[in-house]
Protein backbone atom coordinates (compact mmCIF):
# COMPACT_ATOMS: atom_id res chain seq x y z
CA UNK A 1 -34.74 257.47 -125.61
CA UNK A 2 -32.27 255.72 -123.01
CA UNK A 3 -32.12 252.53 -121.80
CA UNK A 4 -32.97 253.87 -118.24
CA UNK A 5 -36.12 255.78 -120.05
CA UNK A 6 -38.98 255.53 -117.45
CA UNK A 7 -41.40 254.36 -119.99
CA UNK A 8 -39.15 251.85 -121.39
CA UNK A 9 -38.46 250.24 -118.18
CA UNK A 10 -42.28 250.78 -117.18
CA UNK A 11 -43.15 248.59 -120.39
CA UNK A 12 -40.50 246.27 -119.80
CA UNK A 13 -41.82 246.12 -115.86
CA UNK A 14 -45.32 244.96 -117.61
CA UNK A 15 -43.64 242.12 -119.70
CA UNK A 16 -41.99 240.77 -117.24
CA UNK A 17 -44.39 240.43 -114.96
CA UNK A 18 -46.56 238.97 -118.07
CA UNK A 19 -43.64 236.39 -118.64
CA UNK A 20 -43.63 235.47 -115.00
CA UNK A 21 -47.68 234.96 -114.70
CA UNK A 22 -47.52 232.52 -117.64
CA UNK A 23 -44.49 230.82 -116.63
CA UNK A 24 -46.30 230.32 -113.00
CA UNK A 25 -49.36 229.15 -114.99
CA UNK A 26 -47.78 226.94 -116.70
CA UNK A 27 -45.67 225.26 -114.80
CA UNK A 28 -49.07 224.67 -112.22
CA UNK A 29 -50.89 223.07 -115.17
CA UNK A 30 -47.98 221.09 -116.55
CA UNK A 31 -47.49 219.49 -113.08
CA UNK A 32 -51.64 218.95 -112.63
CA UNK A 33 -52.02 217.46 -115.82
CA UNK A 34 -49.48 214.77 -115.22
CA UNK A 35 -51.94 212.43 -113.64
CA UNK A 36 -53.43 212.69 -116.98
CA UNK A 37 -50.62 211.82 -119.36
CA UNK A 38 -51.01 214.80 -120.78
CA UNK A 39 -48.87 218.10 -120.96
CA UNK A 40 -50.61 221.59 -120.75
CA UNK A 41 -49.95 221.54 -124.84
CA UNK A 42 -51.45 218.36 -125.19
CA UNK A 43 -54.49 219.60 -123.69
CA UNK A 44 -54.53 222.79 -125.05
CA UNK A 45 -54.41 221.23 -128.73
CA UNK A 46 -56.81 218.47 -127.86
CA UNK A 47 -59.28 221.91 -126.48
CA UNK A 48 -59.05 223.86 -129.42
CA UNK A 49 -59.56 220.94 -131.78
CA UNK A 50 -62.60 219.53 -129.82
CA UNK A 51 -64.19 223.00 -130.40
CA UNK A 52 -63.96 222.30 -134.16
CA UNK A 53 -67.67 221.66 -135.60
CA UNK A 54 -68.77 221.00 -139.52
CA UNK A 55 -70.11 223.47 -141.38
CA UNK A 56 -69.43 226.88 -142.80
CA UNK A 57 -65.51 228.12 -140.62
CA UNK A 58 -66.16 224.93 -138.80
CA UNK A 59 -62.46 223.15 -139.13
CA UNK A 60 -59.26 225.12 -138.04
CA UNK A 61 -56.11 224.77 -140.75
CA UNK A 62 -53.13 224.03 -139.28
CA UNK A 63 -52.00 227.57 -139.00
CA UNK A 64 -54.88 228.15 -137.32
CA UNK A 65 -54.64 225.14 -134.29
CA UNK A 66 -50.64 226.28 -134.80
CA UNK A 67 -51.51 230.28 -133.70
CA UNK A 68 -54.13 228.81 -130.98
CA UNK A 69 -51.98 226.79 -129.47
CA UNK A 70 -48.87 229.06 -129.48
CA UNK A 71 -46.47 227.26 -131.36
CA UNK A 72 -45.07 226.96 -135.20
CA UNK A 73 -46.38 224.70 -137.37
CA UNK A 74 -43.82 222.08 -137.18
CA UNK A 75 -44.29 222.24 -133.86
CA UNK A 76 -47.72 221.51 -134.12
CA UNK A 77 -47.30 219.17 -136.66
CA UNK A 78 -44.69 217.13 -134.30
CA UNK A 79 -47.67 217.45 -131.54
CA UNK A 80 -50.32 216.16 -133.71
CA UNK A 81 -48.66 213.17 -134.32
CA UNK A 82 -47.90 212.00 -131.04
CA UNK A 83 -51.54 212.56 -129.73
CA UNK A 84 -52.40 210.71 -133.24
CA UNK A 85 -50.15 207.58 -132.37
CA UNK A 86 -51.61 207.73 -128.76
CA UNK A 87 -54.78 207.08 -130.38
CA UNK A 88 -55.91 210.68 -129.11
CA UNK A 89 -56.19 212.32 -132.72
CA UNK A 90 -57.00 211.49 -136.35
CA UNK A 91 -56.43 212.84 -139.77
CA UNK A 92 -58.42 212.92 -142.76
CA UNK A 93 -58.54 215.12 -146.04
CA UNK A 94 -60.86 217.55 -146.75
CA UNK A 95 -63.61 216.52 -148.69
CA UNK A 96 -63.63 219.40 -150.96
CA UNK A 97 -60.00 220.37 -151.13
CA UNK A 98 -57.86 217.15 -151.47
CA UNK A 99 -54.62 219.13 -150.48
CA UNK A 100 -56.15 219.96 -147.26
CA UNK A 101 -56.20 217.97 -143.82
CA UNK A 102 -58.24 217.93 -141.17
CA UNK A 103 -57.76 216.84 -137.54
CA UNK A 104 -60.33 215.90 -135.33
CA UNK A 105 -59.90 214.83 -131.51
CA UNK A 106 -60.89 211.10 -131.52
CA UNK A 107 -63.51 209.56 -128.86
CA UNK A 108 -60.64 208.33 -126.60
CA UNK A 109 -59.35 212.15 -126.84
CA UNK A 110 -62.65 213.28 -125.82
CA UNK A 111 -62.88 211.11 -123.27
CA UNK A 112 -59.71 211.92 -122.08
CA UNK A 113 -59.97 215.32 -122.45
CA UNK A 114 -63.13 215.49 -120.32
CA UNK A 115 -61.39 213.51 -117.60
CA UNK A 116 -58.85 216.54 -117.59
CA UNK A 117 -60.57 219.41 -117.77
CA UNK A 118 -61.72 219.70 -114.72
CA UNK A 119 -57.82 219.10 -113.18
CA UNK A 120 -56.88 221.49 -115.65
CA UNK A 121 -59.64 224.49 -115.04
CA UNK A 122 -58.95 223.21 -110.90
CA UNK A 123 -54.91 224.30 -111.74
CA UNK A 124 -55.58 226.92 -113.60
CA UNK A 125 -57.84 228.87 -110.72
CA UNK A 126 -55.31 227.88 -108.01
CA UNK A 127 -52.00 229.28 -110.06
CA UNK A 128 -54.29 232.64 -110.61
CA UNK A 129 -55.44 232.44 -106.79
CA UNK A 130 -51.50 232.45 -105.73
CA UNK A 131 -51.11 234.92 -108.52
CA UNK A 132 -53.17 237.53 -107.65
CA UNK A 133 -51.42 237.67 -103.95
CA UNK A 134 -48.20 238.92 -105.38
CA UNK A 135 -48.98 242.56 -106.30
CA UNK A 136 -46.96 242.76 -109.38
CA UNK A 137 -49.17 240.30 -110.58
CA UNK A 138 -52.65 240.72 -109.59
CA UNK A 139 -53.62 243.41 -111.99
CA UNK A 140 -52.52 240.93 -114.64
CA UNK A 141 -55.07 238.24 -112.62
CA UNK A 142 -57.50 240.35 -113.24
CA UNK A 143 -57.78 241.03 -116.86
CA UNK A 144 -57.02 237.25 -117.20
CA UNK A 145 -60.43 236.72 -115.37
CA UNK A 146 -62.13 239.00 -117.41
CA UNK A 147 -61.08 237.98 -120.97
CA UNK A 148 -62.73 236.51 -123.42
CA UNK A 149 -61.51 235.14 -126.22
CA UNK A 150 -62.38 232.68 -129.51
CA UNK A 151 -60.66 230.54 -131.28
């Protein structure tokens, strides 16, 4: 295979259209969650960790919120601790494995994150909406509509 192989530049075609629907995403919630104080990481962390419950699977390790989240664990580390010195977060050990540690989204994240999610899921239909009128990218629109995924 070439460089100038049809497939190849067929597959690299798809990623970059990929690369530019997330970096238009993006970019739509980073600005719309300004208002909040929050970046689109912020709330993405404090999302997945308010879907944490107790019980059996119920809390995420930090490889876990780190792969949700799409970022390496010192990155999520780093992130964790700002939203915990904003109040937004808290730490704790796990009860049953003392070298384990929890995070749960405090009340003021909860509150906080309900106050955003509605500017967030309001960004995130209007950056697909533009989306899907650029042709390279509406097929992509699509199966981002139709997904489903758990964390």
């Amino acid at each position: 295979m070439t460089a100038t192989d049809p497939s190849l530049t067929a597959l690299a075609d798809g990623w970059c259209a990929l690369s530019l629907l997330h970096g238009r995403i993006e970019s739509h919630l980073e600005r719309a969650l300004q208002r909040h104080g929050l970046s689109a990481r912020e709330y993405s962390l404090l999302d997945v960790l308010s879907r944490q419950h107790d019980g059996e699977g119920g809390h995420l390790q930090m490889k876990q919120v780190a792969d949700a989240v799409v970022l390496s664990q010192s990155a999520t580390t780093r992130l964790v601790t700002r939203l915990e010195d904003r109040g937004l977060l808290a730490r704790y050990l796990c009860p049953t494995d003392r070298r384990g540690i929890y995070t749960n989204v405090s009340e003021a994240g909860l509150t906080l994150l309900a106050e955003a999610r509605p500017t967030h899921d309001a960004a995130l239909r209007e950056a697909l909406d533009e989306a899907a009128g650029d042709p390279r990218l509406e097929p992509l629109v699509r199966v981002v509509e139709t997904a489903r995924t758990t964390v």
